[in-house]
PDB file of N, CA and C in Angstrom:
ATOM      1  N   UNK A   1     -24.106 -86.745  94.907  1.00  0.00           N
ATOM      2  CA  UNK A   1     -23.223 -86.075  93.979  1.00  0.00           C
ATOM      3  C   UNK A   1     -24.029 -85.217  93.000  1.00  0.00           C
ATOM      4  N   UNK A   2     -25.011 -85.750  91.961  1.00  0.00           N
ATOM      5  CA  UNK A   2     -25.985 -85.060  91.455  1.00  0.00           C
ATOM      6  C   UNK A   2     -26.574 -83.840  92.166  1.00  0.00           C
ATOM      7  N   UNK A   3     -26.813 -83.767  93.570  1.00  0.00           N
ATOM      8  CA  UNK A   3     -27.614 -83.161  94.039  1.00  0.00           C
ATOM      9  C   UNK A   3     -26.647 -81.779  93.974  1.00  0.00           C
ATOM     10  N   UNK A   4     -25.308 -82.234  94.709  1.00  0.00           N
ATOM     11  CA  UNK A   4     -24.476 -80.908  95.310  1.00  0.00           C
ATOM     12  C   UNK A   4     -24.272 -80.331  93.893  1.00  0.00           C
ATOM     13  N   UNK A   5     -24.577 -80.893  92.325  1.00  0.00           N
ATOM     14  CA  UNK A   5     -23.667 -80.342  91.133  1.00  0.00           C
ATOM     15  C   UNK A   5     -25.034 -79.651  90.972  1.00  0.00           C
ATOM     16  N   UNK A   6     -26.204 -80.006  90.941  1.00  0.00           N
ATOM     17  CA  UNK A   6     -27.287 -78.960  91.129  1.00  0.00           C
ATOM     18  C   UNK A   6     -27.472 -77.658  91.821  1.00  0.00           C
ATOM     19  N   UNK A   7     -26.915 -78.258  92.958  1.00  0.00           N
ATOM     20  CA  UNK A   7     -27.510 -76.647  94.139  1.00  0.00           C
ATOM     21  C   UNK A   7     -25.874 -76.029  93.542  1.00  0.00           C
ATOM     22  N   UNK A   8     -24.868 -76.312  92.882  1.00  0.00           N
ATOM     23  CA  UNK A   8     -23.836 -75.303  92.633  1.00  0.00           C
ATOM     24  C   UNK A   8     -24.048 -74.841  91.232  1.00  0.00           C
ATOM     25  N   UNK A   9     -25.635 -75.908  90.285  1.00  0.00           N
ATOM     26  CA  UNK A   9     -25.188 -74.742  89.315  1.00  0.00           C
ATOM     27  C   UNK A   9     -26.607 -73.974  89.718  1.00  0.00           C
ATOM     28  N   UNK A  10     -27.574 -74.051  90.649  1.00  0.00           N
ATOM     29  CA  UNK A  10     -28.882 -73.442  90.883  1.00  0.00           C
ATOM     30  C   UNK A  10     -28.472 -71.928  92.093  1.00  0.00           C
ATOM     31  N   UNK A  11     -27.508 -72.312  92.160  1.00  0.00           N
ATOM     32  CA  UNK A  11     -26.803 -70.802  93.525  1.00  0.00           C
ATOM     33  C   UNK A  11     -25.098 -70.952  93.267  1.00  0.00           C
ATOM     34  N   UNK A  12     -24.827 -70.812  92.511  1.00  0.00           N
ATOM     35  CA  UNK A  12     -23.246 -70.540  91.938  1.00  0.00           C
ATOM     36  C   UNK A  12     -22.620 -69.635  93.209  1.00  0.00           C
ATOM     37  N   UNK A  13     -21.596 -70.103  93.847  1.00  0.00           N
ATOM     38  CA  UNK A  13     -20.755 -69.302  94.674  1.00  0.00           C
ATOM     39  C   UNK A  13     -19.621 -68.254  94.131  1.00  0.00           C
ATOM     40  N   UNK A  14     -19.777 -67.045  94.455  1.00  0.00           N
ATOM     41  CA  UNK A  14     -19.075 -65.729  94.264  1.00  0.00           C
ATOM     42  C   UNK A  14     -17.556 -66.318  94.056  1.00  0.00           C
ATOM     43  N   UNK A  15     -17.095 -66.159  93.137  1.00  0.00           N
ATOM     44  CA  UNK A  15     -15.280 -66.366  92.810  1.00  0.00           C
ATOM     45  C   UNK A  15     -14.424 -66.191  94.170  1.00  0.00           C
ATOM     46  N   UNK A  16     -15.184 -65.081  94.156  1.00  0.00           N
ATOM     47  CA  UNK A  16     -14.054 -64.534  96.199  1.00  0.00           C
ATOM     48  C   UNK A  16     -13.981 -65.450  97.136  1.00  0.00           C
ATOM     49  N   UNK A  17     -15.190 -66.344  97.229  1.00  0.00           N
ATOM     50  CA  UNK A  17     -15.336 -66.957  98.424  1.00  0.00           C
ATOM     51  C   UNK A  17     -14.208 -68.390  98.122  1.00  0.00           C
ATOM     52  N   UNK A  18     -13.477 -68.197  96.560  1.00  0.00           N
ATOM     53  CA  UNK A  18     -12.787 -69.374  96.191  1.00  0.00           C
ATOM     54  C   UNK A  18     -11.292 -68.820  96.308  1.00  0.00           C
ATOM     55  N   UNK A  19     -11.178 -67.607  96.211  1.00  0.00           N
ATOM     56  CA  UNK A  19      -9.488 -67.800  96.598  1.00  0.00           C
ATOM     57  C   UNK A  19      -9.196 -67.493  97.528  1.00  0.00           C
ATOM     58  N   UNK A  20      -7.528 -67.797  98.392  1.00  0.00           N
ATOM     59  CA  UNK A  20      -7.063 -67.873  99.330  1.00  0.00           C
ATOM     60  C   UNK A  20      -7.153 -66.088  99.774  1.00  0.00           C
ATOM     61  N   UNK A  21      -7.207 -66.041 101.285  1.00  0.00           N
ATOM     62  CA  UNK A  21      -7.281 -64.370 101.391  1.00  0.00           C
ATOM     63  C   UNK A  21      -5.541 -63.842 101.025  1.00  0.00           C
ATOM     64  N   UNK A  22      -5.328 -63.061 100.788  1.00  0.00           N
ATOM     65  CA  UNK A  22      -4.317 -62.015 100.235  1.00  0.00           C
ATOM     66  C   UNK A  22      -3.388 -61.662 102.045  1.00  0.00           C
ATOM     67  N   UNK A  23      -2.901 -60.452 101.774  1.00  0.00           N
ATOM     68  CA  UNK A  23      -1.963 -60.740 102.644  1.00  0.00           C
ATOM     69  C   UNK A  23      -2.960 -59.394 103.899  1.00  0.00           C
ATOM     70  N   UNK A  24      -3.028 -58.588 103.051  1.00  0.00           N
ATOM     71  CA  UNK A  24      -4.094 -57.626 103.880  1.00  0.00           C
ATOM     72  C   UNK A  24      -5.049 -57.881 104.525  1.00  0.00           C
ATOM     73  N   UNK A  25      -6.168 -58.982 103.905  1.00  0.00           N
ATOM     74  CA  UNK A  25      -7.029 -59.843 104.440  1.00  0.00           C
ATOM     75  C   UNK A  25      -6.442 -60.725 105.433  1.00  0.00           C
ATOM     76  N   UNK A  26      -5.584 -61.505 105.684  1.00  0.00           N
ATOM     77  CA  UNK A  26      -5.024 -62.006 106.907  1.00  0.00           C
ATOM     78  C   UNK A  26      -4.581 -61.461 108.167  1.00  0.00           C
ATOM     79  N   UNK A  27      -4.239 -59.967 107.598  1.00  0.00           N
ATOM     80  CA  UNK A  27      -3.622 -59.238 108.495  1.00  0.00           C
ATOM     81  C   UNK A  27      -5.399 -58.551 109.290  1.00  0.00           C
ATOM     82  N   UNK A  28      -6.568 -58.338 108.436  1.00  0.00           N
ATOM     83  CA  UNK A  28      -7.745 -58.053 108.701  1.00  0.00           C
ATOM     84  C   UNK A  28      -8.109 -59.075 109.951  1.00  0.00           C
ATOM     85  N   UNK A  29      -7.767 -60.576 109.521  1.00  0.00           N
ATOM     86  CA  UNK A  29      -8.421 -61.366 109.950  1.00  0.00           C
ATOM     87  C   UNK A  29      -8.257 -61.472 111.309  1.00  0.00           C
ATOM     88  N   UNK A  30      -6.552 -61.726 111.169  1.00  0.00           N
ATOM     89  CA  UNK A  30      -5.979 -61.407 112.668  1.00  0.00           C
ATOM     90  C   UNK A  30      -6.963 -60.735 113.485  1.00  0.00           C
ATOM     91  N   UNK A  31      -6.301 -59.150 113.238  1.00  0.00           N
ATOM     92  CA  UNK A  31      -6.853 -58.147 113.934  1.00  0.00           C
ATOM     93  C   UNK A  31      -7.739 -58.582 114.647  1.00  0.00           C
ATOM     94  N   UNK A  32      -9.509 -58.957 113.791  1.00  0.00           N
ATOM     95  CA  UNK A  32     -10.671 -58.965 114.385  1.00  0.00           C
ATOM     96  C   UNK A  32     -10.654 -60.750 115.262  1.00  0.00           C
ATOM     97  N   UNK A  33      -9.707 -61.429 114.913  1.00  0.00           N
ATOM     98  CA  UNK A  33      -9.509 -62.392 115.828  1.00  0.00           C
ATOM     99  C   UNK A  33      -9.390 -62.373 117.074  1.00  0.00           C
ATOM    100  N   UNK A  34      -8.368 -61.334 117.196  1.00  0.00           N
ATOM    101  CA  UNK A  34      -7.630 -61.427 118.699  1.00  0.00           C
ATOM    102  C   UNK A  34      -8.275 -59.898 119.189  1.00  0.00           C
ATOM    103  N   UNK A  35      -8.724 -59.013 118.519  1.00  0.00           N
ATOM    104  CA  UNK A  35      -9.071 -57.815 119.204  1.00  0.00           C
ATOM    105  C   UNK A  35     -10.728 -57.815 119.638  1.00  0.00           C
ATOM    106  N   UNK A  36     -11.361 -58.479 118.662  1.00  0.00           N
ATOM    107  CA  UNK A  36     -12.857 -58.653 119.094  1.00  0.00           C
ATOM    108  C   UNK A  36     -13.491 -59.844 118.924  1.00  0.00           C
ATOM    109  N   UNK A  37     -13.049 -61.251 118.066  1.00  0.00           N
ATOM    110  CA  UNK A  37     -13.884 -62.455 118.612  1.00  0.00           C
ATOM    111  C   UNK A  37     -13.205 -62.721 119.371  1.00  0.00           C
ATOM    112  N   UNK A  38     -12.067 -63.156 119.989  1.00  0.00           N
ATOM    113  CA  UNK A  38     -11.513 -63.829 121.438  1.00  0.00           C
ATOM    114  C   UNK A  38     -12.506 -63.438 122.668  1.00  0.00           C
ATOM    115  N   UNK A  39     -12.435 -61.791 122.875  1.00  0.00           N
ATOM    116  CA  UNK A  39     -13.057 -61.478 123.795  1.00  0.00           C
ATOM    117  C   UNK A  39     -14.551 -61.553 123.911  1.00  0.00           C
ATOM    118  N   UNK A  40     -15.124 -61.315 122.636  1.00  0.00           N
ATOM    119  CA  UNK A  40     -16.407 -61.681 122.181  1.00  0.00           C
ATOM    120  C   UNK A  40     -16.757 -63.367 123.005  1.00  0.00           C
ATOM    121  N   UNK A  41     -16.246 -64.114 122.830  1.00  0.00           N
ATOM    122  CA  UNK A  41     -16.206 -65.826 123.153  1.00  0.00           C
ATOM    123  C   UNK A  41     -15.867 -65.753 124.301  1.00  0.00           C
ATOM    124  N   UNK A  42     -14.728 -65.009 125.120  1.00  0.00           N
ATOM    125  CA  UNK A  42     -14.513 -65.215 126.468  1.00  0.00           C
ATOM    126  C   UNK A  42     -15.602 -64.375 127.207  1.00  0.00           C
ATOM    127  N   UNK A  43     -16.426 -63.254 127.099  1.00  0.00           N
ATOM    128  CA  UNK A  43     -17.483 -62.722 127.497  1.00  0.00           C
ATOM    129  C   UNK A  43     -18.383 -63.488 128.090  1.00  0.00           C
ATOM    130  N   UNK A  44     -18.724 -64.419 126.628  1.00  0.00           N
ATOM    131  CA  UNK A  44     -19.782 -65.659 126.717  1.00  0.00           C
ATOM    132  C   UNK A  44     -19.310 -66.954 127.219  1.00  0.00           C
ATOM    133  N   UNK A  45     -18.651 -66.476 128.326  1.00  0.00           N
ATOM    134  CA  UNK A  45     -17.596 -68.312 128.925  1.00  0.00           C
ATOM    135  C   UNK A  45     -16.780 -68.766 128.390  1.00  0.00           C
ATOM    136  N   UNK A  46     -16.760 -68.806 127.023  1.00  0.00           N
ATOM    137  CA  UNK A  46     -15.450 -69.661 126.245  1.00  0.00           C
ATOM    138  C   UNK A  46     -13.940 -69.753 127.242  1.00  0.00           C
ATOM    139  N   UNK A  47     -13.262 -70.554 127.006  1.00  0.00           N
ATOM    140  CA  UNK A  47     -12.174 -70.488 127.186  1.00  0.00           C
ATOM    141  C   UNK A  47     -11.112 -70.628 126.187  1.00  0.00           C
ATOM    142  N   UNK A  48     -10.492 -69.388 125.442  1.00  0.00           N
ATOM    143  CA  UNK A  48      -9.806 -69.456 124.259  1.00  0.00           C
ATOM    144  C   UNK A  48      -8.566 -69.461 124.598  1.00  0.00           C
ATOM    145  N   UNK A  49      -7.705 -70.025 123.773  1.00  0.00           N
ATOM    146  CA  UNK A  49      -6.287 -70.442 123.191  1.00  0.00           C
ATOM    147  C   UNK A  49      -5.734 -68.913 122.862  1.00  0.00           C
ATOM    148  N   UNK A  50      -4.674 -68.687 123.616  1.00  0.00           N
ATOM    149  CA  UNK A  50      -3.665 -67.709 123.189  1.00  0.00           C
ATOM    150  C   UNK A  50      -3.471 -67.566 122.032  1.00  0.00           C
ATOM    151  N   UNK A  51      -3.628 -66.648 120.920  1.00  0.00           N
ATOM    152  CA  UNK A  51      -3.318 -66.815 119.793  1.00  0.00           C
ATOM    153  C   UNK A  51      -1.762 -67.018 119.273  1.00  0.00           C
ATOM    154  N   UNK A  52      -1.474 -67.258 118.470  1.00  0.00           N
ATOM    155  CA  UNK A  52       0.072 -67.062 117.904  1.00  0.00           C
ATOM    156  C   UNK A  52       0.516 -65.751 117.233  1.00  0.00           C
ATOM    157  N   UNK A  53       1.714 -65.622 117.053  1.00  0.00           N
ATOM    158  CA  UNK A  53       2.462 -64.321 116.479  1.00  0.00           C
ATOM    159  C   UNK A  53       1.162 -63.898 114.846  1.00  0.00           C
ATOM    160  N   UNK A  54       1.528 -62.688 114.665  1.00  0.00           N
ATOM    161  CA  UNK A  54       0.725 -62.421 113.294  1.00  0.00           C
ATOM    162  C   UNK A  54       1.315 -63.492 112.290  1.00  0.00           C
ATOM    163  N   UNK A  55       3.028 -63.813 112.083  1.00  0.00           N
ATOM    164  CA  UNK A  55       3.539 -64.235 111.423  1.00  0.00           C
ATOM    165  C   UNK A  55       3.392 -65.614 111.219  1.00  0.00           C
ATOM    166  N   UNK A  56       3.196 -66.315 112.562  1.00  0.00           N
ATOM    167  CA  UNK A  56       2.961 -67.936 112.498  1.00  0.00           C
ATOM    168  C   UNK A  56       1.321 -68.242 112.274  1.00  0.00           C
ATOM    169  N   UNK A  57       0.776 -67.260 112.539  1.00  0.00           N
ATOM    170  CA  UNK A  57      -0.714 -67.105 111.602  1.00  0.00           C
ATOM    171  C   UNK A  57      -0.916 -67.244 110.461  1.00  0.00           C
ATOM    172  N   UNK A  58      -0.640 -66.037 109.889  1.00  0.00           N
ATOM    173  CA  UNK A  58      -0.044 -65.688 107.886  1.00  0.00           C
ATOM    174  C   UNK A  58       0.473 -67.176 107.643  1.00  0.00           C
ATOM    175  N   UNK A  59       1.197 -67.614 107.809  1.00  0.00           N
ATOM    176  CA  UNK A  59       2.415 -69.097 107.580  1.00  0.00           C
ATOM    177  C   UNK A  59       1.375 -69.968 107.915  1.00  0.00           C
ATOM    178  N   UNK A  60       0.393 -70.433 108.871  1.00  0.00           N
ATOM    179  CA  UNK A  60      -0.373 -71.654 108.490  1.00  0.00           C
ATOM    180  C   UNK A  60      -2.002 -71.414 108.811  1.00  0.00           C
ATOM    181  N   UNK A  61      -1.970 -69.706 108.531  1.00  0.00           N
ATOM    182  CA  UNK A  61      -3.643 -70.179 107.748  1.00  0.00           C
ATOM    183  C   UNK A  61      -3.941 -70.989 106.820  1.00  0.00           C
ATOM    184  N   UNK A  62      -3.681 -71.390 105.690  1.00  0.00           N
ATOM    185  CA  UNK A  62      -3.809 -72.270 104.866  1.00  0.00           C
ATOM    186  C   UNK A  62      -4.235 -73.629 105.210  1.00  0.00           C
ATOM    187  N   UNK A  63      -3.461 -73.990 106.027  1.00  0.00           N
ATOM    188  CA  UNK A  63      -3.381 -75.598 106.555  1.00  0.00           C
ATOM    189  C   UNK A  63      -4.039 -76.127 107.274  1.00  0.00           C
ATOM    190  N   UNK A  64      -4.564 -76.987 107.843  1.00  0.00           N
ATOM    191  CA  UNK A  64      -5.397 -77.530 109.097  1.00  0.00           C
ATOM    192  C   UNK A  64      -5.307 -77.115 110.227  1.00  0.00           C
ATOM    193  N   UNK A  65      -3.914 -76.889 109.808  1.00  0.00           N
ATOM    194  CA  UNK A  65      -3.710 -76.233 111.473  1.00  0.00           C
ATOM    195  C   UNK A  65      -3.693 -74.334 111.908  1.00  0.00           C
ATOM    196  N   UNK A  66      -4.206 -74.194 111.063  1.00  0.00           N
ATOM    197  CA  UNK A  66      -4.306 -72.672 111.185  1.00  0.00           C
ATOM    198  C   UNK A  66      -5.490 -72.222 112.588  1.00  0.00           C
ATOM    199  N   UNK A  67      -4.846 -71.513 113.503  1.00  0.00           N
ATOM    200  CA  UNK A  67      -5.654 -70.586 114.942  1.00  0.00           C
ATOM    201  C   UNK A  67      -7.002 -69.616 114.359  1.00  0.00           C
ATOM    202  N   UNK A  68      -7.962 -70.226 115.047  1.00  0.00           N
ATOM    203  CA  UNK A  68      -9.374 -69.566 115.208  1.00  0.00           C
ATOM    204  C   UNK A  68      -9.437 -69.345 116.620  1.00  0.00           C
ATOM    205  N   UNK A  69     -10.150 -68.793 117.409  1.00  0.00           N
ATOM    206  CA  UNK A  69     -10.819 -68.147 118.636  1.00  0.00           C
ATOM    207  C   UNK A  69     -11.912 -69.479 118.645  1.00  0.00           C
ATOM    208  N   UNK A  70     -12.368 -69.811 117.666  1.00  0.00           N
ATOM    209  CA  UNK A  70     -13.470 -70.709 117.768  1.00  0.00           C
ATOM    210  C   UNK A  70     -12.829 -72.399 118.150  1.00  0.00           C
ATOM    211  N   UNK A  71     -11.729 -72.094 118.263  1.00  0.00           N
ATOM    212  CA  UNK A  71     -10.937 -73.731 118.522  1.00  0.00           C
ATOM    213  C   UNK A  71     -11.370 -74.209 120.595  1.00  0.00           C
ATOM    214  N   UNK A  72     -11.917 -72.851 121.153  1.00  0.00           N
ATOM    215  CA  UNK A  72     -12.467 -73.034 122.397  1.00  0.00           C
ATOM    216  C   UNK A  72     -13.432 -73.330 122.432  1.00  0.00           C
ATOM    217  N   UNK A  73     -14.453 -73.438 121.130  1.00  0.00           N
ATOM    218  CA  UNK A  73     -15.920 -73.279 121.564  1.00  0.00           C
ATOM    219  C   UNK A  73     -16.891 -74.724 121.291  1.00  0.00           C
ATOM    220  N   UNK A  74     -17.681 -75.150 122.310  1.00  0.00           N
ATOM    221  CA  UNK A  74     -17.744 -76.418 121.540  1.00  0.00           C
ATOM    222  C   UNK A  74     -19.808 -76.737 122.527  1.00  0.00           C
ATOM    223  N   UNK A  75     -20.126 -75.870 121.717  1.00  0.00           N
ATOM    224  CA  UNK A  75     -21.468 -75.596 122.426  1.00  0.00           C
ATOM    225  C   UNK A  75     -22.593 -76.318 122.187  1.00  0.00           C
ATOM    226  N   UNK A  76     -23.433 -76.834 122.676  1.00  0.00           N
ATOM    227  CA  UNK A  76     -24.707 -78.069 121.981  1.00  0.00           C
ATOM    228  C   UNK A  76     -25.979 -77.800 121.822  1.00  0.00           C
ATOM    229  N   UNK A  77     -26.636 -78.510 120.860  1.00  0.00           N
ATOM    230  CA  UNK A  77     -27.701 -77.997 120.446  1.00  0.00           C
ATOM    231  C   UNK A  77     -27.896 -76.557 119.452  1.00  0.00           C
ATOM    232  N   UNK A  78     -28.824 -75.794 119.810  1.00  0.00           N
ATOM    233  CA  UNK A  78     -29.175 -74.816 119.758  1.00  0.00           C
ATOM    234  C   UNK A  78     -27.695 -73.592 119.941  1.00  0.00           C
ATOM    235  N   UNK A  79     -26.924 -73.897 120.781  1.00  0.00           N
ATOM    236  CA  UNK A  79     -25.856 -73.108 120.995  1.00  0.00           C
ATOM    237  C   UNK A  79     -24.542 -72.664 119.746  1.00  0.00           C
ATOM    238  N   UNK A  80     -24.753 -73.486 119.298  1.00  0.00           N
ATOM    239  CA  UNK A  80     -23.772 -73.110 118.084  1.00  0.00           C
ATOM    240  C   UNK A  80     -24.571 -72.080 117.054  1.00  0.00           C
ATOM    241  N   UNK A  81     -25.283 -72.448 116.898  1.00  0.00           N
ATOM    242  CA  UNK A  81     -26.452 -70.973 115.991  1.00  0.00           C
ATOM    243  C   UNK A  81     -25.841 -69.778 116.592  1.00  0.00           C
ATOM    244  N   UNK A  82     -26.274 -69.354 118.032  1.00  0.00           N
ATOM    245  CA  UNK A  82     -26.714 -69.012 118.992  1.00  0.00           C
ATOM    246  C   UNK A  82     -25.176 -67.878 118.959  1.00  0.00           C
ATOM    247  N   UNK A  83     -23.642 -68.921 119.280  1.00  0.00           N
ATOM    248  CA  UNK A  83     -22.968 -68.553 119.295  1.00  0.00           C
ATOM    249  C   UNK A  83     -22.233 -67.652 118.307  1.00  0.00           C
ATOM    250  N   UNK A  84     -22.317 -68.224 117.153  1.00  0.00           N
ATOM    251  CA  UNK A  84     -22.192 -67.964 115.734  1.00  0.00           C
ATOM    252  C   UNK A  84     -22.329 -66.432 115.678  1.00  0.00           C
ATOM    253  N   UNK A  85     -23.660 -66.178 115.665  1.00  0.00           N
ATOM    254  CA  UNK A  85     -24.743 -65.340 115.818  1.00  0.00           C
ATOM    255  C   UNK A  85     -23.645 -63.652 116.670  1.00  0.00           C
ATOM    256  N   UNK A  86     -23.793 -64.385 117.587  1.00  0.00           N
ATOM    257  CA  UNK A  86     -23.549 -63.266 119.112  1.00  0.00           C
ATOM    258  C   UNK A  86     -21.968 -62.828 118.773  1.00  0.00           C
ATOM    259  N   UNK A  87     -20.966 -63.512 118.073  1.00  0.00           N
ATOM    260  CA  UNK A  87     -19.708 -63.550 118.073  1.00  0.00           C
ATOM    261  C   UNK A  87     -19.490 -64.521 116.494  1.00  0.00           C
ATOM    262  N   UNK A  88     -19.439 -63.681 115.478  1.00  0.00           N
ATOM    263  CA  UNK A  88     -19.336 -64.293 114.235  1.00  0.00           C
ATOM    264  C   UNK A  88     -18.007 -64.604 113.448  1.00  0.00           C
ATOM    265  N   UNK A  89     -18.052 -65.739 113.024  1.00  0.00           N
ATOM    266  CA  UNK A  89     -16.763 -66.141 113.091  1.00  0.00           C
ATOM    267  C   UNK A  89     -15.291 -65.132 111.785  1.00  0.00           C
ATOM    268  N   UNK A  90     -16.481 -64.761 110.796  1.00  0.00           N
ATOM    269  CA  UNK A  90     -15.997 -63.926 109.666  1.00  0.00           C
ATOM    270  C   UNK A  90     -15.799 -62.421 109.990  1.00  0.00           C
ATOM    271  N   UNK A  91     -15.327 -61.434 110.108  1.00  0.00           N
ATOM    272  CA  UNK A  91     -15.767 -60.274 110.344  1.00  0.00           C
ATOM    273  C   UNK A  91     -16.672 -60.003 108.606  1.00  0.00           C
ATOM    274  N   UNK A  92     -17.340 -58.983 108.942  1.00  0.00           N
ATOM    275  CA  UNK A  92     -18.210 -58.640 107.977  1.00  0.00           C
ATOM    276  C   UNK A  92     -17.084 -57.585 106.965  1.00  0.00           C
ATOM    277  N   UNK A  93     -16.507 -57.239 106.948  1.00  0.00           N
ATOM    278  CA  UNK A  93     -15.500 -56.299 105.774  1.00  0.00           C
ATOM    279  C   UNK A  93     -14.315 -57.145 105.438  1.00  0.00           C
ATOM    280  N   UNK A  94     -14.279 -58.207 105.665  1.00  0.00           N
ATOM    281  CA  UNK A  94     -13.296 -59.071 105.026  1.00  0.00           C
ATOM    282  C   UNK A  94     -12.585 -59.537 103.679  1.00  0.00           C
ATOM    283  N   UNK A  95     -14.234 -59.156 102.692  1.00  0.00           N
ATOM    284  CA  UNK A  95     -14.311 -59.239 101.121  1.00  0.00           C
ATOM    285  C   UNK A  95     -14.028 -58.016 100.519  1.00  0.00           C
ATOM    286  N   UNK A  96     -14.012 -56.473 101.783  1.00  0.00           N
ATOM    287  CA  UNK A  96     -14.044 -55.479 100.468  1.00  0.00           C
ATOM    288  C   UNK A  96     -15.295 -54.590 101.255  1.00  0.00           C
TER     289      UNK A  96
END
């Protein structure tokens, strides 16, 4: 407990990375979900899950049960870096 209240006040995390994404950002997220990591992951073997409507997306990103592309991937060792890496799970313009 001590330790984690250290490394959060020694590297403080950006406010952004604390609130929920907005409605544009979901609609971002989508997009690069189903248009370039799905295929990104199925390239590399994955076998991914049909995504759901934009709408039943938006409605339970929030929750546990919210759809990733990455819900196929389940790689060992070294492979999850690897995968990460080749097919990233964030798109990079997500914040702005």
């Amino acid at each position: 407990m001590l330790a984690r209240y250290v490394c959060d006040i020694e590297y403080p995390l950006d406010p952004k990375f604390n609130k929920p994404f907005n409605k544009s950002q979901l609609d971002y997220l989508y997009d690069y979900d189903v248009n370039t990591l799905k295929p990104c992951l199925e390239k590399a073997g994955y076998s991914i899950p049909e995504p759901p409507s934009l709408q039943s997306f938006e409605d339970n990103y929030a929750t546990s049960g919210a759809w990733t592309p990455y819900l196929g991937v389940t790689p060992s060792g070294d492979g999850w870096a690897e995968i990460n890496k080749t097919c990233p799970q964030t798109p990079a313009g997500i914040y702005g």
